[in-house]
Protein backbone atom coordinates (compact mmCIF):
# COMPACT_ATOMS: atom_id res chain seq x y z
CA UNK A 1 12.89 35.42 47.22
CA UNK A 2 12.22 32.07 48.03
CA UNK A 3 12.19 29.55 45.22
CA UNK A 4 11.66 26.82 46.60
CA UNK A 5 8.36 28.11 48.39
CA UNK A 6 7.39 29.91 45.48
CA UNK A 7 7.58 26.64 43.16
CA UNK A 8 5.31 24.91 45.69
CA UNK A 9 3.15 28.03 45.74
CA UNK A 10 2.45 27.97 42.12
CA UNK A 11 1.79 24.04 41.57
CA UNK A 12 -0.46 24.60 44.43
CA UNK A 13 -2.91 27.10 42.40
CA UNK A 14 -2.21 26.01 38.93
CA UNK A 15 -2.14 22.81 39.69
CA UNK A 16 -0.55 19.72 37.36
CA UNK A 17 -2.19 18.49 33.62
CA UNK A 18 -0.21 16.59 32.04
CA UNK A 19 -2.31 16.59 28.79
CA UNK A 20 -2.78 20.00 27.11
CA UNK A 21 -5.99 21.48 28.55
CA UNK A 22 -7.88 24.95 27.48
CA UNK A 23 -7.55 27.41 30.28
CA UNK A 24 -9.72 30.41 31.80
CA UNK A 25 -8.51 32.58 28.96
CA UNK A 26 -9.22 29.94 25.96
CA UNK A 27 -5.71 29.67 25.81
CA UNK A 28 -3.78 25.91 25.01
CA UNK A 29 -1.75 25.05 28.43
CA UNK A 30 -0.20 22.35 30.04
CA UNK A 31 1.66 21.57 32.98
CA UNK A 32 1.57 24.07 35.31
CA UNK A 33 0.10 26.33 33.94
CA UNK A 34 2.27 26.73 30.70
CA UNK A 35 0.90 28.81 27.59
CA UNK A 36 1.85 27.10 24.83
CA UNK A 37 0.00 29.41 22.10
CA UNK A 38 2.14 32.34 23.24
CA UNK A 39 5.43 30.77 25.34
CA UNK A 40 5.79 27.64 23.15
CA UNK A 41 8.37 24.77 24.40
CA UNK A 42 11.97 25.18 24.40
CA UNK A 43 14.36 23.25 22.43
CA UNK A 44 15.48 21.81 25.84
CA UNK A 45 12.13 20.60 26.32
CA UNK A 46 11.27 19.02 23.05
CA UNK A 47 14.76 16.89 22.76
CA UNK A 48 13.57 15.75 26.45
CA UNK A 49 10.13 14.74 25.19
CA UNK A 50 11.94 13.23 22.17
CA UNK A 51 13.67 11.00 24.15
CA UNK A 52 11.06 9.79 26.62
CA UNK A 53 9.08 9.66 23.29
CA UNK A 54 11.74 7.39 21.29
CA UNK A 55 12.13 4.83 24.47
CA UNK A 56 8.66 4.56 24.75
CA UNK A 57 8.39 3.56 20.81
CA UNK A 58 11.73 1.23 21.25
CA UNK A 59 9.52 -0.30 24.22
CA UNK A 60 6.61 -0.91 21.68
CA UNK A 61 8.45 -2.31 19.04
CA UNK A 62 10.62 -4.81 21.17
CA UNK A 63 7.16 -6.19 22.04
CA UNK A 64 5.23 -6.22 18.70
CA UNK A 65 8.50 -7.60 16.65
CA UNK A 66 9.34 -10.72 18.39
CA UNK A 67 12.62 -10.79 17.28
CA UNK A 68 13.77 -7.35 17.42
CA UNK A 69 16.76 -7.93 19.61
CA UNK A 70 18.41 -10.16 17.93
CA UNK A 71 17.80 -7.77 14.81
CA UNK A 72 21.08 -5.31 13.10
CA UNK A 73 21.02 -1.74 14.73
CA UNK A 74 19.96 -0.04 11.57
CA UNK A 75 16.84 -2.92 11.46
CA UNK A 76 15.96 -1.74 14.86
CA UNK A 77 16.14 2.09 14.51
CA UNK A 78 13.87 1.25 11.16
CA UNK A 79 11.23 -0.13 13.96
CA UNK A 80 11.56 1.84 16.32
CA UNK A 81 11.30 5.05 14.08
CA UNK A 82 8.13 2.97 12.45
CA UNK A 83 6.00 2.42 16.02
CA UNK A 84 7.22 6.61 16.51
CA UNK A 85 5.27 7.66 14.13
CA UNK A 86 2.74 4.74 14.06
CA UNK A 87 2.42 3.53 17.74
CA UNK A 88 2.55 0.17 18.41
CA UNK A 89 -1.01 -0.63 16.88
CA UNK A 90 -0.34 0.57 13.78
CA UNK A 91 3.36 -0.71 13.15
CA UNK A 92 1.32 -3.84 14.56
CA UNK A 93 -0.84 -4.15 11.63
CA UNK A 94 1.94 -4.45 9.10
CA UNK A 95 1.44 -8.20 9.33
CA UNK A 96 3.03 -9.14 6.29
CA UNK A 97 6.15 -7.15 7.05
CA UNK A 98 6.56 -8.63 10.14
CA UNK A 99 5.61 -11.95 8.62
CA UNK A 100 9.00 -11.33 6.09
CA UNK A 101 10.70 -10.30 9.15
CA UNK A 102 10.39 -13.36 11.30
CA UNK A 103 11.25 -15.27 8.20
CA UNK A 104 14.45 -12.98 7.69
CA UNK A 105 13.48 -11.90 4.18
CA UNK A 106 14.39 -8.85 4.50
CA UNK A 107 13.45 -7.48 0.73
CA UNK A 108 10.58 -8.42 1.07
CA UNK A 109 9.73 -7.15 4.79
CA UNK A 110 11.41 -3.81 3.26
CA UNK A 111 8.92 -3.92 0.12
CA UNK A 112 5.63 -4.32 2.13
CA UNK A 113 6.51 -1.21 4.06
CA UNK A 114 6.33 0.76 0.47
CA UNK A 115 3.20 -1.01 -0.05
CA UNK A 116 1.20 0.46 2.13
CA UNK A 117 -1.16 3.79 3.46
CA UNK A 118 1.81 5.03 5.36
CA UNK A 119 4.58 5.05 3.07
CA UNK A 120 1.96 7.11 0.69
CA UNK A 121 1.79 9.36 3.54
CA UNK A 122 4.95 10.14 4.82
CA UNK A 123 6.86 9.28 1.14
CA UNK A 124 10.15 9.79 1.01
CA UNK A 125 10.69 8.90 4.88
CA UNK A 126 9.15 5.82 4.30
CA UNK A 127 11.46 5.11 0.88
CA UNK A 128 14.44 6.07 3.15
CA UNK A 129 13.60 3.96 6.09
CA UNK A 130 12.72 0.90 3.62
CA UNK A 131 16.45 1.02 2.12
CA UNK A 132 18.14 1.75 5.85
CA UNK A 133 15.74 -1.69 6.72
CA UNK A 134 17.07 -3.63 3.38
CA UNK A 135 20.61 -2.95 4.36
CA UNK A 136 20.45 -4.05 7.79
């Protein structure tokens, strides 16, 4: 068998979606062609999306924190982890935090990131993340 030609074969009819799509069969798919109701990703896979997934939100916060390289490691991962699960418009609108942030008060950046929608939704992340931020 041919691999090669068979790879080329099958992107041919399939064809490439890079968002998840319903197929033929009302079945979730992306890619080429993958069923993800009944085949799923592999571990492989998600660690791979992970990382595109945790540059892309390093990317974001560089940009909305103005001073986020000159910021501690554990202040950046705090970010970073932040525009993850918020994207950069919503880690964007914590305009007091970033406020304390430019002004190095870090306390208080750390307490206006427990005072808000998010922390009440992802709790004891956002109590975790808030202490990793106060310690620098």
């Amino acid at each position: 068998m041919n691999h090669v030609r068979l790879i080329e074969s099958i992107k041919h009819h399939e064809g490439l979606r890079l968002r998840v799509y319903t197929d033929t069969a009302g079945v979730s798919t992306i890619g080429y062609g993958r069923n993800l109701q009944d085949v799923g990703i592999s571990e492989w896979m998600a660690d791979a999306m992970l990382h595109e997934d945790i540059s892309a939100a390093a990317l974001s916060a560089s940009r909305v924190v103005g001073s986020f390289n000159a910021l501690t490691d554990g202040r950046q991962e705090v970010l970073v982890e932040m525009a993850f699960n918020l994207g950069a418009v919503g880690l964007a609108k914590f305009t007091k935090t970033l406020q304390f942030i430019a002004d190095e008060q870090w306390e208080h950046a750390a307490a206006e990131m427990l005072d808000s929608r998010w922390a009440q939704q992802v709790g004891q992340r956002a109590v975790r993340l808030s202490r990793k931020f106060m310690q620098g």
